[in-house]
Protein backbone atom coordinates (compact mmCIF):
# COMPACT_ATOMS: atom_id res chain seq x y z
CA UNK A 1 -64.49 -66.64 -78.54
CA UNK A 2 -65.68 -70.09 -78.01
CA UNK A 3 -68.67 -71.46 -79.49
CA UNK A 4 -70.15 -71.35 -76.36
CA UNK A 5 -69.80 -68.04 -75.25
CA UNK A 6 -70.92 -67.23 -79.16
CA UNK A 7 -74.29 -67.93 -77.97
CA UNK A 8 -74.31 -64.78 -75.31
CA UNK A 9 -74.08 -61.06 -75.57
CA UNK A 10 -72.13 -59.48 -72.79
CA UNK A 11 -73.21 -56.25 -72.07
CA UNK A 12 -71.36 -53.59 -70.17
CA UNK A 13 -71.40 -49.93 -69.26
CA UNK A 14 -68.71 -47.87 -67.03
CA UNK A 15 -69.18 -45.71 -64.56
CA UNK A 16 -65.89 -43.97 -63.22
CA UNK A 17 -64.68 -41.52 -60.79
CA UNK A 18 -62.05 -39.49 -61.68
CA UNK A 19 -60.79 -37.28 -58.92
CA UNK A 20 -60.54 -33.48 -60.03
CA UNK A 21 -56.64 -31.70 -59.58
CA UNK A 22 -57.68 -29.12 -57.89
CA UNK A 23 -56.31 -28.09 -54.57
CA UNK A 24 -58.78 -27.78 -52.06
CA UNK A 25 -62.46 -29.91 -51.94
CA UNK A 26 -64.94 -29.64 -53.33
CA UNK A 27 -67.29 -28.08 -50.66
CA UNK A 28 -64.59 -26.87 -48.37
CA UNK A 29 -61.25 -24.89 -48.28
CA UNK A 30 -59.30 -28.09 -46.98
CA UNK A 31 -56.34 -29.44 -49.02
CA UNK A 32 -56.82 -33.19 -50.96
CA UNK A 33 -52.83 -33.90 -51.13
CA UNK A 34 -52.30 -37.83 -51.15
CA UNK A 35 -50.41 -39.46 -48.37
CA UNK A 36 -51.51 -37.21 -44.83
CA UNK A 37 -51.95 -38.53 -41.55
CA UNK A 38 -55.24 -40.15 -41.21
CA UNK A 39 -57.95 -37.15 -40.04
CA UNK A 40 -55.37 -34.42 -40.58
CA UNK A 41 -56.84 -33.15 -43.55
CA UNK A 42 -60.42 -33.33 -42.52
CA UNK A 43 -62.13 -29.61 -41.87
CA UNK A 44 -65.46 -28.66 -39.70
CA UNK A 45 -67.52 -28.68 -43.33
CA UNK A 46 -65.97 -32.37 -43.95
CA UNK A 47 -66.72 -34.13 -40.73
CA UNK A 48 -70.30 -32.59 -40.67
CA UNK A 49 -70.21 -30.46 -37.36
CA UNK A 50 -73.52 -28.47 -36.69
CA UNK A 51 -73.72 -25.43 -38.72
CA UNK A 52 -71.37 -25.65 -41.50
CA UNK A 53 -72.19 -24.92 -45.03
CA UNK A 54 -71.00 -26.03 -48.38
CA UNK A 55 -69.20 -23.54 -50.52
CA UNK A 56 -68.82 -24.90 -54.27
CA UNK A 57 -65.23 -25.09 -55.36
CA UNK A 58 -64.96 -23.07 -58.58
CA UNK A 59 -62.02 -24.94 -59.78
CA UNK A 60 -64.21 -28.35 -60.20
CA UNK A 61 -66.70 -26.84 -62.32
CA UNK A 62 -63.97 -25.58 -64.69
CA UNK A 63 -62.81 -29.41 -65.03
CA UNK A 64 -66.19 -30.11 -65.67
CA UNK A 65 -66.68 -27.78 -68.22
CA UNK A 66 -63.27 -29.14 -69.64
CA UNK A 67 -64.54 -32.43 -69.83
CA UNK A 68 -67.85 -31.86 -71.44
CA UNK A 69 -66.10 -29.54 -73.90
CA UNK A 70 -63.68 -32.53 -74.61
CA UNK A 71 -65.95 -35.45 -74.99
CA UNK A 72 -68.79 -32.91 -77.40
CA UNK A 73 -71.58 -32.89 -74.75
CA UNK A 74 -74.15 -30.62 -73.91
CA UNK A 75 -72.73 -28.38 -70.66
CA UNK A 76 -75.97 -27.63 -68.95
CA UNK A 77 -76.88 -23.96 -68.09
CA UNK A 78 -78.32 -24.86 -64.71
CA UNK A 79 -77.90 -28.10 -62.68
CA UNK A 80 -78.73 -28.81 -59.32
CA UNK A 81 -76.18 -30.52 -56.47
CA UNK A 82 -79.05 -33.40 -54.47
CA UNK A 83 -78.57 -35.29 -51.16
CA UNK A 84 -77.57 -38.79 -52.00
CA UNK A 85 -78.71 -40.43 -48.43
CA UNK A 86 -77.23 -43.43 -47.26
CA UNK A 87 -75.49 -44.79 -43.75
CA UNK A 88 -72.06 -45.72 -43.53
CA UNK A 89 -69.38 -45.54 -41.02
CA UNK A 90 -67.03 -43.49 -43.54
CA UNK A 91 -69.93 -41.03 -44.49
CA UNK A 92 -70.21 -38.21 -41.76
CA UNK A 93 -73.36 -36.85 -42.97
CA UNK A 94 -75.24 -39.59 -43.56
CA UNK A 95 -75.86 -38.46 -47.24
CA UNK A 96 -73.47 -37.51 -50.34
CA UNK A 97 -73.68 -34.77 -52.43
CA UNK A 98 -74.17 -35.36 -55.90
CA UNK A 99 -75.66 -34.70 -58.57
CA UNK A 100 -78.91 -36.47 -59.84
CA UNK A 101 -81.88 -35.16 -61.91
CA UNK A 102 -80.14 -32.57 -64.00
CA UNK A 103 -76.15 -33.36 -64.12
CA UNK A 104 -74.05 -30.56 -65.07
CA UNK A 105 -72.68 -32.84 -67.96
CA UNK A 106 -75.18 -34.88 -70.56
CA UNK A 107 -73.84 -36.88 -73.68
CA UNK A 108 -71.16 -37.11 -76.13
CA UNK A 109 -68.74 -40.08 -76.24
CA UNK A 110 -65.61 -41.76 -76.88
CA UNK A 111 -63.72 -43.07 -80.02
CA UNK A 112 -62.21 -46.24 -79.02
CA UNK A 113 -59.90 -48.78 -80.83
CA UNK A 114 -60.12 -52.78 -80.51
CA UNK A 115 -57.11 -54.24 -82.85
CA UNK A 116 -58.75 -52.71 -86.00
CA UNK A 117 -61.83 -51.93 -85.32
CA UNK A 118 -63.23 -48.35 -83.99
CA UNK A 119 -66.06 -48.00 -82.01
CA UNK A 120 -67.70 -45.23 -80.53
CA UNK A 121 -68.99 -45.52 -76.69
CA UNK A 122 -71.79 -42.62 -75.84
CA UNK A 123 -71.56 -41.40 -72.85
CA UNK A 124 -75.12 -40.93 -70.45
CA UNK A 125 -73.41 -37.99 -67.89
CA UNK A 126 -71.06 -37.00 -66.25
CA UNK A 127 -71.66 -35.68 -62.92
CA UNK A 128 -69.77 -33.98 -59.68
CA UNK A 129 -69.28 -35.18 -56.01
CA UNK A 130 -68.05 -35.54 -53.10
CA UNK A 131 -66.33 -38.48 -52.51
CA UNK A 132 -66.81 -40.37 -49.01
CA UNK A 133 -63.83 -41.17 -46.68
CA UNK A 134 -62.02 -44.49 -45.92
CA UNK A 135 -62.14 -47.29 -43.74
CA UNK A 136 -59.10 -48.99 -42.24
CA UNK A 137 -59.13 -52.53 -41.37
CA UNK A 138 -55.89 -53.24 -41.15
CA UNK A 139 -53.82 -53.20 -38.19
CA UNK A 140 -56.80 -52.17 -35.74
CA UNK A 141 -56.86 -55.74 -34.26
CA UNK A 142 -60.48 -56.47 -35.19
CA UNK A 143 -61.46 -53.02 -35.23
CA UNK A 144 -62.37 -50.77 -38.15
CA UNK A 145 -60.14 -47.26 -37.97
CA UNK A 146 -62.13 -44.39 -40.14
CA UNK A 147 -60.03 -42.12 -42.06
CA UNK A 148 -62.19 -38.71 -43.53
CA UNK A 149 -59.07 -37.14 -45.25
CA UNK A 150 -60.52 -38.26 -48.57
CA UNK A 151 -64.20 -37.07 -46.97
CA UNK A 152 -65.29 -34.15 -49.36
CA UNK A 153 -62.79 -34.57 -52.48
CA UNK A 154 -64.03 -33.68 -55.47
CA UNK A 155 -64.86 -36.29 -58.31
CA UNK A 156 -66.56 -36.55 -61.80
CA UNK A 157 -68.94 -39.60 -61.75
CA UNK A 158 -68.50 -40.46 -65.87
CA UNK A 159 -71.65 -43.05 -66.53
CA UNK A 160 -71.42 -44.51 -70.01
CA UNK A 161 -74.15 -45.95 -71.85
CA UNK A 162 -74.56 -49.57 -72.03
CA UNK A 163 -72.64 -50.03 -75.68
CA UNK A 164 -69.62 -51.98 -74.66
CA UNK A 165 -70.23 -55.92 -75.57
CA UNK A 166 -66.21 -57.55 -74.36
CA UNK A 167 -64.19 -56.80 -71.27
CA UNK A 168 -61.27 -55.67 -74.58
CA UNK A 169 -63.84 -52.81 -75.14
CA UNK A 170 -64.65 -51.66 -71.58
CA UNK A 171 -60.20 -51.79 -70.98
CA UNK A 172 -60.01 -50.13 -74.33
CA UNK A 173 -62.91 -47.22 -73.23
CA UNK A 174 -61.36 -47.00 -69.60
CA UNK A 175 -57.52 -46.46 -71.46
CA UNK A 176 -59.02 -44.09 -73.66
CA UNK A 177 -61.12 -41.66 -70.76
CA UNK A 178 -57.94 -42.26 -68.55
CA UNK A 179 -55.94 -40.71 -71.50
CA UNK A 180 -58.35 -37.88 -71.97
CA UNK A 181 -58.90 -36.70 -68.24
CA UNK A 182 -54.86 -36.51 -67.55
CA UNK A 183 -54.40 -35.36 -71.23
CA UNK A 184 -56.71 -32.05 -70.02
CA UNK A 185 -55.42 -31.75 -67.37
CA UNK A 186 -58.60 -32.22 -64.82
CA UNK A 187 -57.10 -35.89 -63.15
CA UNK A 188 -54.09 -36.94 -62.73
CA UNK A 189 -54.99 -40.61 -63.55
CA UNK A 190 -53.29 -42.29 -60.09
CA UNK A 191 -54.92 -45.59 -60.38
CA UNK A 192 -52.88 -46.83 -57.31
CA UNK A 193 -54.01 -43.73 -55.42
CA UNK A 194 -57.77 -44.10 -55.94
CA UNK A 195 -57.60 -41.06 -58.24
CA UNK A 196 -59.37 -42.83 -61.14
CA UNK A 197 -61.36 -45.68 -60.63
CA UNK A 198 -64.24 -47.88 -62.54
CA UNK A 199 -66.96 -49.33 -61.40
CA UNK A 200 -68.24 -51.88 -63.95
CA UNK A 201 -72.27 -53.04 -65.15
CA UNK A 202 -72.30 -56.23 -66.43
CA UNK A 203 -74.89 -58.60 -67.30
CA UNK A 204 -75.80 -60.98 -70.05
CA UNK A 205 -78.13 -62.14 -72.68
CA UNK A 206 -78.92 -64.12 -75.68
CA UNK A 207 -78.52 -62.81 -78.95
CA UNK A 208 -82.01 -60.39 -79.55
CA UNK A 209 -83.48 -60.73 -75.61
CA UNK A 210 -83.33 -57.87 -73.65
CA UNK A 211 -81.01 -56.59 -71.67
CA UNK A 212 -80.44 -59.41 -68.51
CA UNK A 213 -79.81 -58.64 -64.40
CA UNK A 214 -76.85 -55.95 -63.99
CA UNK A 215 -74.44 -56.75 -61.16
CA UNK A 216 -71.94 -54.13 -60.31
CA UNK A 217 -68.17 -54.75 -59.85
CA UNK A 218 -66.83 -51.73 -57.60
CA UNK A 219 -63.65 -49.61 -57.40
CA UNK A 220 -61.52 -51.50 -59.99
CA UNK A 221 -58.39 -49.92 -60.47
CA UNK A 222 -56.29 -51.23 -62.54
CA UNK A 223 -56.48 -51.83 -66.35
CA UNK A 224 -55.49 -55.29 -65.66
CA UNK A 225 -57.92 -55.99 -62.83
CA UNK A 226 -60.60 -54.86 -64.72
CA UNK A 227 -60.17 -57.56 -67.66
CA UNK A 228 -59.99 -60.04 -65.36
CA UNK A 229 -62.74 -59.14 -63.18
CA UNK A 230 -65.22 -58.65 -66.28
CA UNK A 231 -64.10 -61.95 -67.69
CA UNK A 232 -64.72 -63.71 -64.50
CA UNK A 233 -68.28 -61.91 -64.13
CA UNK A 234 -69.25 -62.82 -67.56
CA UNK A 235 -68.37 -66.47 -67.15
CA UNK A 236 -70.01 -66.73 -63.24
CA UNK A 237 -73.27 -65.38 -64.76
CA UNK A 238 -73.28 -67.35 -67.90
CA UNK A 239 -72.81 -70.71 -65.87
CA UNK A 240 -75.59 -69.76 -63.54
CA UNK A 241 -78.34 -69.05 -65.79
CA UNK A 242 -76.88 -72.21 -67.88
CA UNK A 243 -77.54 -73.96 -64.32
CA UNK A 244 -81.07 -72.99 -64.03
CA UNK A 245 -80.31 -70.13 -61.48
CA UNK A 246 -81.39 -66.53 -61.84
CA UNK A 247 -78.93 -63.63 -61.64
CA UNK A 248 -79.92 -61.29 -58.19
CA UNK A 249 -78.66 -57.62 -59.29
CA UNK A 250 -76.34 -57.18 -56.46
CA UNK A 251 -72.79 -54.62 -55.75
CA UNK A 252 -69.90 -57.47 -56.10
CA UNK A 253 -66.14 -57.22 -55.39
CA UNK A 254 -63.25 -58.25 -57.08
CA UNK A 255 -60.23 -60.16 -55.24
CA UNK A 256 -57.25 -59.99 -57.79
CA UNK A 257 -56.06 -63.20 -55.18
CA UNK A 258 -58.30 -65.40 -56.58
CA UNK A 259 -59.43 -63.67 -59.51
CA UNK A 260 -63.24 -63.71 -58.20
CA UNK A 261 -65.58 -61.37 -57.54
CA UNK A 262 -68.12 -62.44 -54.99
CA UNK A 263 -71.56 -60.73 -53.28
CA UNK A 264 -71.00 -57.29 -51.16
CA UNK A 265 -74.87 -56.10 -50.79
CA UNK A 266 -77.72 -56.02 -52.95
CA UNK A 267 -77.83 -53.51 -55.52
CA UNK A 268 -79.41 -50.30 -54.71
CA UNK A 269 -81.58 -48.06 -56.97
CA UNK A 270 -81.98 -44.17 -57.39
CA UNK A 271 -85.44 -44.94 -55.02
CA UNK A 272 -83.46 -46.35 -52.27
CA UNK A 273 -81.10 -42.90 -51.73
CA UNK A 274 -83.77 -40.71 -51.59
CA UNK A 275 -82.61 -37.86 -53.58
CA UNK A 276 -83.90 -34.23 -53.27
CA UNK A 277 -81.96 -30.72 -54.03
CA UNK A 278 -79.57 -29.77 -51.16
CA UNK A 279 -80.84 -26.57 -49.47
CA UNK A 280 -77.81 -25.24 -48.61
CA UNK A 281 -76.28 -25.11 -52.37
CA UNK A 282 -77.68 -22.55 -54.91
CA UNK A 283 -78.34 -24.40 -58.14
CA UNK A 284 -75.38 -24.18 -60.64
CA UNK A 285 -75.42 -21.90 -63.29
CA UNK A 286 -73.05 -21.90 -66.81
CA UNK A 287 -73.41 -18.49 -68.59
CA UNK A 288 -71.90 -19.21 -72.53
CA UNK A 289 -69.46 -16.83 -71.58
CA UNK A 290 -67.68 -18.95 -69.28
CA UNK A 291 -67.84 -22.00 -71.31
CA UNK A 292 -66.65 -20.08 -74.16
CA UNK A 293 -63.27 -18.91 -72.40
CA UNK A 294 -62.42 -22.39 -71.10
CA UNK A 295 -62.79 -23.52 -74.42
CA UNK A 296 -60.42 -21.09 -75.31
CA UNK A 297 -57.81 -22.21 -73.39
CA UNK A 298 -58.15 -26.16 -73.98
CA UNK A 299 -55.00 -28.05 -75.76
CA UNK A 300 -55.41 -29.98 -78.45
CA UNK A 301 -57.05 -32.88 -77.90
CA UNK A 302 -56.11 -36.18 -78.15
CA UNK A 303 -58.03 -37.10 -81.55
CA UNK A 304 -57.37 -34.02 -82.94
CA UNK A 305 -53.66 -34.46 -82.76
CA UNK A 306 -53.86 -38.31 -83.97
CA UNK A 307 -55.38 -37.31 -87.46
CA UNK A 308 -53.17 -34.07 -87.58
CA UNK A 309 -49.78 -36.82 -87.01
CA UNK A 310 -51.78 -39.29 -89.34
CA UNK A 311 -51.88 -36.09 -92.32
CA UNK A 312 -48.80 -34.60 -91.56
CA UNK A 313 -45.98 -37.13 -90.71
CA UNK A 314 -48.59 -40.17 -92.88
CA UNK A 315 -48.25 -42.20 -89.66
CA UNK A 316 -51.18 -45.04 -89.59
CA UNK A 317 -53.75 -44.62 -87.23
CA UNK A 318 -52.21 -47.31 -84.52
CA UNK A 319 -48.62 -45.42 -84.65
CA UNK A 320 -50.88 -42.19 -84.13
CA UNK A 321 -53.09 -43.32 -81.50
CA UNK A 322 -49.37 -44.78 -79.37
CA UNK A 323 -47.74 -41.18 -79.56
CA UNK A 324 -51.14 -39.36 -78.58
CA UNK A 325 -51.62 -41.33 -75.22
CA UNK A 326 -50.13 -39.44 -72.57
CA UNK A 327 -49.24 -35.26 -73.34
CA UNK A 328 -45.80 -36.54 -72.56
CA UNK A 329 -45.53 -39.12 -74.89
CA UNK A 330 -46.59 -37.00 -77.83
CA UNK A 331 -44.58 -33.97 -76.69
CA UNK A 332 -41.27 -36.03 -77.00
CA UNK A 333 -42.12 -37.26 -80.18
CA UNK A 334 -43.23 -34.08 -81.57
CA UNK A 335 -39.26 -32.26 -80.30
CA UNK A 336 -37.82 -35.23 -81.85
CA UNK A 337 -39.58 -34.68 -84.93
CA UNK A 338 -38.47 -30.98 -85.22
CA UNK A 339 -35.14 -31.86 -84.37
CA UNK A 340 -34.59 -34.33 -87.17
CA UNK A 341 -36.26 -31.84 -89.52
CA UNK A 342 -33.74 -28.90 -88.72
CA UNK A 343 -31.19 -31.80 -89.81
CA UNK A 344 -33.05 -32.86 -92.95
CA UNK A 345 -34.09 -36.28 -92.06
CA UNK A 346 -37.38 -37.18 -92.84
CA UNK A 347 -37.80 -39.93 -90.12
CA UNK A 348 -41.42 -39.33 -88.10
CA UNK A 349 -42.02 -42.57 -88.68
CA UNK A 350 -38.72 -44.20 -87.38
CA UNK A 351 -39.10 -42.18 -84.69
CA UNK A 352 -42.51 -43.54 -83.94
CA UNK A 353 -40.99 -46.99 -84.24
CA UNK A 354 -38.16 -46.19 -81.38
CA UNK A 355 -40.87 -44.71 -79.11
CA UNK A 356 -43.06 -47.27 -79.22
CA UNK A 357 -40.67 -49.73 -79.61
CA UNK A 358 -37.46 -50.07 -77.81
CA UNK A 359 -37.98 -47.00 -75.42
CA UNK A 360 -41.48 -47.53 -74.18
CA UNK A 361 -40.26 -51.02 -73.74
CA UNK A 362 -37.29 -49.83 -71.51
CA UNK A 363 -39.86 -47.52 -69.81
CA UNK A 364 -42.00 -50.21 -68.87
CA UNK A 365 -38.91 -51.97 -67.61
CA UNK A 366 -38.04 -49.69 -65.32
CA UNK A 367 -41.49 -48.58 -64.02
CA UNK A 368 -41.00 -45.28 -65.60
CA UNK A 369 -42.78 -42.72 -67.37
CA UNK A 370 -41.21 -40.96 -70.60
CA UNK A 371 -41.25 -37.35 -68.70
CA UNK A 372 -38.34 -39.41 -66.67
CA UNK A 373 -36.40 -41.08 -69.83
CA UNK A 374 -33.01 -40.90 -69.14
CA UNK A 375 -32.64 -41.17 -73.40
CA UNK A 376 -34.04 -37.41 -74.34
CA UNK A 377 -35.05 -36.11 -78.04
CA UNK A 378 -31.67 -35.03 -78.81
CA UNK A 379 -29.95 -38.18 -77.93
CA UNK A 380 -32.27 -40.70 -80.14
CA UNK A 381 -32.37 -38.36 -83.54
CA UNK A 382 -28.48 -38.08 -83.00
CA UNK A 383 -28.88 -42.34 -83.28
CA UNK A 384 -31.04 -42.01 -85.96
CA UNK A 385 -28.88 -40.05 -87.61
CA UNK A 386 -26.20 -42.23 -87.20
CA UNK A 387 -28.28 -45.04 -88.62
CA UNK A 388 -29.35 -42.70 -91.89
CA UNK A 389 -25.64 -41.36 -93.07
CA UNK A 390 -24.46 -45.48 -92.64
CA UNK A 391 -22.11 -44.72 -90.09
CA UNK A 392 -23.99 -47.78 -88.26
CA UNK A 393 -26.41 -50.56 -88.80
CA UNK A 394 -30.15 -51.45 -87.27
CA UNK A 395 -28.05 -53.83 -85.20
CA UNK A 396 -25.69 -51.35 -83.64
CA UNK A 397 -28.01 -48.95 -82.66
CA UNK A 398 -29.67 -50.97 -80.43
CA UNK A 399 -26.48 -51.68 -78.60
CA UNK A 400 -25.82 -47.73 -78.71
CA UNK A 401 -29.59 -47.48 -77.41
CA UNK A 402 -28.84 -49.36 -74.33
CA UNK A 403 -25.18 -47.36 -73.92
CA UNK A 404 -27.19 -44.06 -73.98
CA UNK A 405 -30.34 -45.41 -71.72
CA UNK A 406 -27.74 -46.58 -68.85
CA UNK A 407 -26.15 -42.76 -68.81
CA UNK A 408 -22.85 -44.33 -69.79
CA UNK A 409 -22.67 -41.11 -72.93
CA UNK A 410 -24.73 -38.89 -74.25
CA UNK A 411 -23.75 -38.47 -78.05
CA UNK A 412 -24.35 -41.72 -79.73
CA UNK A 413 -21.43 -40.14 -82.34
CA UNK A 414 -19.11 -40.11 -79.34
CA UNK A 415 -20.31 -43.73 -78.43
CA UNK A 416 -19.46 -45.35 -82.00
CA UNK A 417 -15.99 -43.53 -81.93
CA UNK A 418 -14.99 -44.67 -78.82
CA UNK A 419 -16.20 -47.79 -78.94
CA UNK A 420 -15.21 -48.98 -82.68
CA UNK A 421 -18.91 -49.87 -83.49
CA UNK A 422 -18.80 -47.80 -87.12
CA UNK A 423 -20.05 -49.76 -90.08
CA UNK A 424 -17.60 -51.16 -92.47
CA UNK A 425 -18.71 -49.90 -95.91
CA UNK A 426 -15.11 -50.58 -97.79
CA UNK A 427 -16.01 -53.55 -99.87
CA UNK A 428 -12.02 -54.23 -100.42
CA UNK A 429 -12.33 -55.19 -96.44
CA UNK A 430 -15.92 -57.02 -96.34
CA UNK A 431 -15.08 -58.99 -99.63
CA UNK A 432 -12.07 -61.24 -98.30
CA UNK A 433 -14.31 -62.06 -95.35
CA UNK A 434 -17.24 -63.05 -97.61
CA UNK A 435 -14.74 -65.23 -99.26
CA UNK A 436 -13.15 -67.16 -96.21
CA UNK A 437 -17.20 -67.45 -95.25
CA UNK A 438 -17.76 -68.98 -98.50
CA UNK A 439 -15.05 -71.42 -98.23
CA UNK A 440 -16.14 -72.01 -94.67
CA UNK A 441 -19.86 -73.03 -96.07
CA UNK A 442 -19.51 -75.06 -98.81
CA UNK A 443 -22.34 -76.62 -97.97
CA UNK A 444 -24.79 -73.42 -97.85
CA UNK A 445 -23.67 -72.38 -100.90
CA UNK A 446 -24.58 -75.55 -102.78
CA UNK A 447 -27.80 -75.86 -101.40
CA UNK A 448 -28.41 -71.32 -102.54
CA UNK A 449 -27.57 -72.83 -105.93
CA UNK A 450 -29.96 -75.52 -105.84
CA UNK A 451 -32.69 -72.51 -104.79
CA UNK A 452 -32.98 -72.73 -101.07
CA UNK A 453 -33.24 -69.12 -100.50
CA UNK A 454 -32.46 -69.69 -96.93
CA UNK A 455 -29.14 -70.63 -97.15
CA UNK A 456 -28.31 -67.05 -98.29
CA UNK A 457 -29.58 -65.95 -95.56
CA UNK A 458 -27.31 -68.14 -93.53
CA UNK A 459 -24.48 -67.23 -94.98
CA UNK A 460 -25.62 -63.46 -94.94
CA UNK A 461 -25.90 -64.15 -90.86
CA UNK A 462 -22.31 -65.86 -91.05
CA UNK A 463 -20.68 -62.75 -92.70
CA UNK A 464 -22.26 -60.48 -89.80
CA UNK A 465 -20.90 -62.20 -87.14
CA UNK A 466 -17.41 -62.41 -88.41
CA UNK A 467 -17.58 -58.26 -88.78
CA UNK A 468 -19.23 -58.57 -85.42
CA UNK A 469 -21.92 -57.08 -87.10
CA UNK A 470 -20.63 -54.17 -88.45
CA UNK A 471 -20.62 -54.71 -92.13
CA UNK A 472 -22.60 -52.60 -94.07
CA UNK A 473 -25.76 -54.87 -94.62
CA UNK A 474 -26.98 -53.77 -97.76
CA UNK A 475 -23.54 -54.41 -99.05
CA UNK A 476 -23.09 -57.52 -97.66
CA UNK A 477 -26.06 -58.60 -99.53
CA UNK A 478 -24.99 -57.10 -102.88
CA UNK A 479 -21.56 -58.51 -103.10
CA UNK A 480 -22.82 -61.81 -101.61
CA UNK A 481 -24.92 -61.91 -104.31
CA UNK A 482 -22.33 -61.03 -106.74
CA UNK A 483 -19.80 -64.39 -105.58
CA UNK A 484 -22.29 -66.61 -105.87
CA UNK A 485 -24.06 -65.51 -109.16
CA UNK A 486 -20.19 -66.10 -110.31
């Protein structure tokens, strides 16, 4: 942080919209699959015609319940659904339906993690909706084409308090809900889809003053995008009131192009939608009984599995939080883990350090996700394996790592054999090559023996790359040691 921005206090709050799995909307019996023909997915109920009536789809108050369960806050016993009223081409009824005065969600929070430091985010409500439909401007030659497939598809508005004071914060929050809603299964967390989404509150201050004008950046969806779009925000706001100009609470956009946001509309309030209860829904009622049986079949959450790894396998609470960030991720390590027990090793935590390391760097590579990993369970504890009884160094099992990733075997035992990659532990063959080395480096070892510790490590990197690196390391180092002590 410059010294300058030292003498502001960002302040930022969330609100996102994850879209609930289920497979029908949430006021009608039509089907929200991704991809359809523009309109073909759009039923009487979700284009408005005379008449119709909203039925509440079950299924999103489950997720809901799932979520409030998940996050500890209070699940309310009644709630009402409200008319959000507003005109836009893409909204057929002219209002939304929402949730307002008593949200079906209130409270709880999020742990997060910033480099070392944990902070909890409380969460205001969480809420469900409708969401609107589309417009098209592209490729209608001036025109705007409206698409209502998306008309009526059910969402949880998620409204944080504002406690987040650095865009790192509001990516680490928005990582850390994204990670919870696919983790329970109520999202599937399709950022490129539109099927979670932020919307972000930022304004600023100076240290102590209260809380400064709020403008909104809309429909962020990327992790990336929303970094740079709060970073831009704070900086455009902190130069204008540095400039003598006052901040106008307005809805702003982000272009990722430029790296801007810029002015959409002034910022509405609650007063300018006119709420009021929708006749035509009943309020919602939550008995304890039915909160109590989807509590019953919850998984184990995503911070109760990070201190269970932390206790049981002594991982540290960063190696903990990487395996517990997708169901997938810590499913593969938790099979690994099993296997390498029913072979005695006790490796959790080198098998944390492949998956984080080398395979969710080759995941990344490839654009995949670790459901997909060509390299499964069995194949990395068989390298491990290899690495633990010496039949191969740290070195070689990368190069066995990529042999197995690229499909070209799947036993890295089989790989070593056929390929000659087993480490040379016979010191009768590594000591005449530490010898010709030695007579090779004359120089090295004169400077080892004058104390430049470095020089042994030279000559330790000389001796691996005559054995092509397959010289037992630990023994090159001891009998290395040995010639020159002599």
């Amino acid at each position: 942080m410059s010294q300058r921005e030292a003498q502001w206090e960002v302040v930022i709050g969330l609100e996102t919209h994850a879209q609930l799995q289920t497979k029908s909307k949430i006021f009608s019996g039509a089907s929200i699959a991704f991809g359809a023909e523009p309109n073909r997915q759009a039923c009487a109920v979700d284009i408005a015609l005379p008449g119709v009536l909203p039925v509440l789809n079950r299924d999103t108050v489950v997720c809901a319940i799932k979520f409030g369960l998940a996050v500890g806050a209070r699940i309310a016993e009644r709630s009402i659904f409200a008319r959000k009223n507003y005109f836009y081409p893409d909204l057929p009824k002219g209002y939304q339906i929402s949730q307002f005065e008593l949200p079906v969600v209130s409270g709880g929070g999020l742990a997060i993690h910033v480099g070392d430091q944990e902070k909890f985010v409380h969460l205001t409500r969480a809420h469900l909706e409708e969401d609107a439909g589309k417009s098209l401007h592209e490729d209608f030659h001036g025109k705007t084409g409206i698409d209502l497939n998306r008309a009526g598809t059910p969402l949880l508005e998620i409204v944080t308090e504002p406690d987040m004071r650095s865009s790192a914060e509001a990516v680490a929050y928005a990582k850390a809900l994204h990670s919870l809603v696919t983790w329970i299964g109520i999202c599937d967390g399709n950022m490129q889809e539109g099927s979670f989404r932020c919307d972000a509150n930022v304004s600023v201050r100076r240290p102590g003053a209260p809380l400064g004008t709020r403008r909104e950046i809309k429909n962020l969806n990327s992790f990336r995008f929303l970094q740079q779009a709060i970073d831009y925000e704070i900086q455009w706001q902190i130069n204008e009131i540095e400039e003598g100009r006052a901040i106008h609470q307005a809805t702003v956009l982000f272009d990722p192009d430029t790296g801007a946001t810029r002015a959409m509309r002034s910022k509405e309030d609650a007063h300018d939608y006119r709420y009021f209860p929708d006749p035509d829904l009943l309020p919602l009622e939550i008995k304890p009984e039915w909160i109590a049986e989807v509590r019953a079949g919850l998984p184990e959450l995503p911070q109760q599995m990070q201190a269970r790894f932390e206790a049981e396998h002594r991982l540290s609470p960063y190696d903990a939080a990487t395996l517990t960030a997708a169901p997938a991720i810590a499913t593969f390590f938790e099979h690994s883990v099993a296997l390498a027990c029913a072979k005695n090793l006790a490796t959790p935590k080198l098998i944390a350090n492949w998956i984080a390391g080398r395979l969710t760097a080759k995941l990344n590579e490839s654009g995949q996700d670790i459901a997909s990993s060509p390299l499964t369970p069995e194949m990395l504890v068989g390298l491990i394996e290899c690495v633990a009884n010496g039949t191969i160094s740290n070195k070689i099992a990368k190069e066995v790592f990529e042999v197995l990733w690229n499909g070209e075997g799947q036993d890295a035992d089989a790989i070593i054999k056929a390929r000659g990659l087993k480490q040379v532990s016979d010191a009768l063959a590594i000591e005449p090559i530490i010898d010709a080395v030695l007579a090779a480096n004359p120089k090295s070892v004169e400077e080892f023996r004058a104390g430049k510790d470095k020089a042994f490590n030279a000559l330790v990197g000389q001796i691996m790359k005559a054995t092509q690196g397959k010289a037992n390391p630990q023994q090159v180092n001891d009998l290395l040691k040995k010639k020159l002590a002599g």
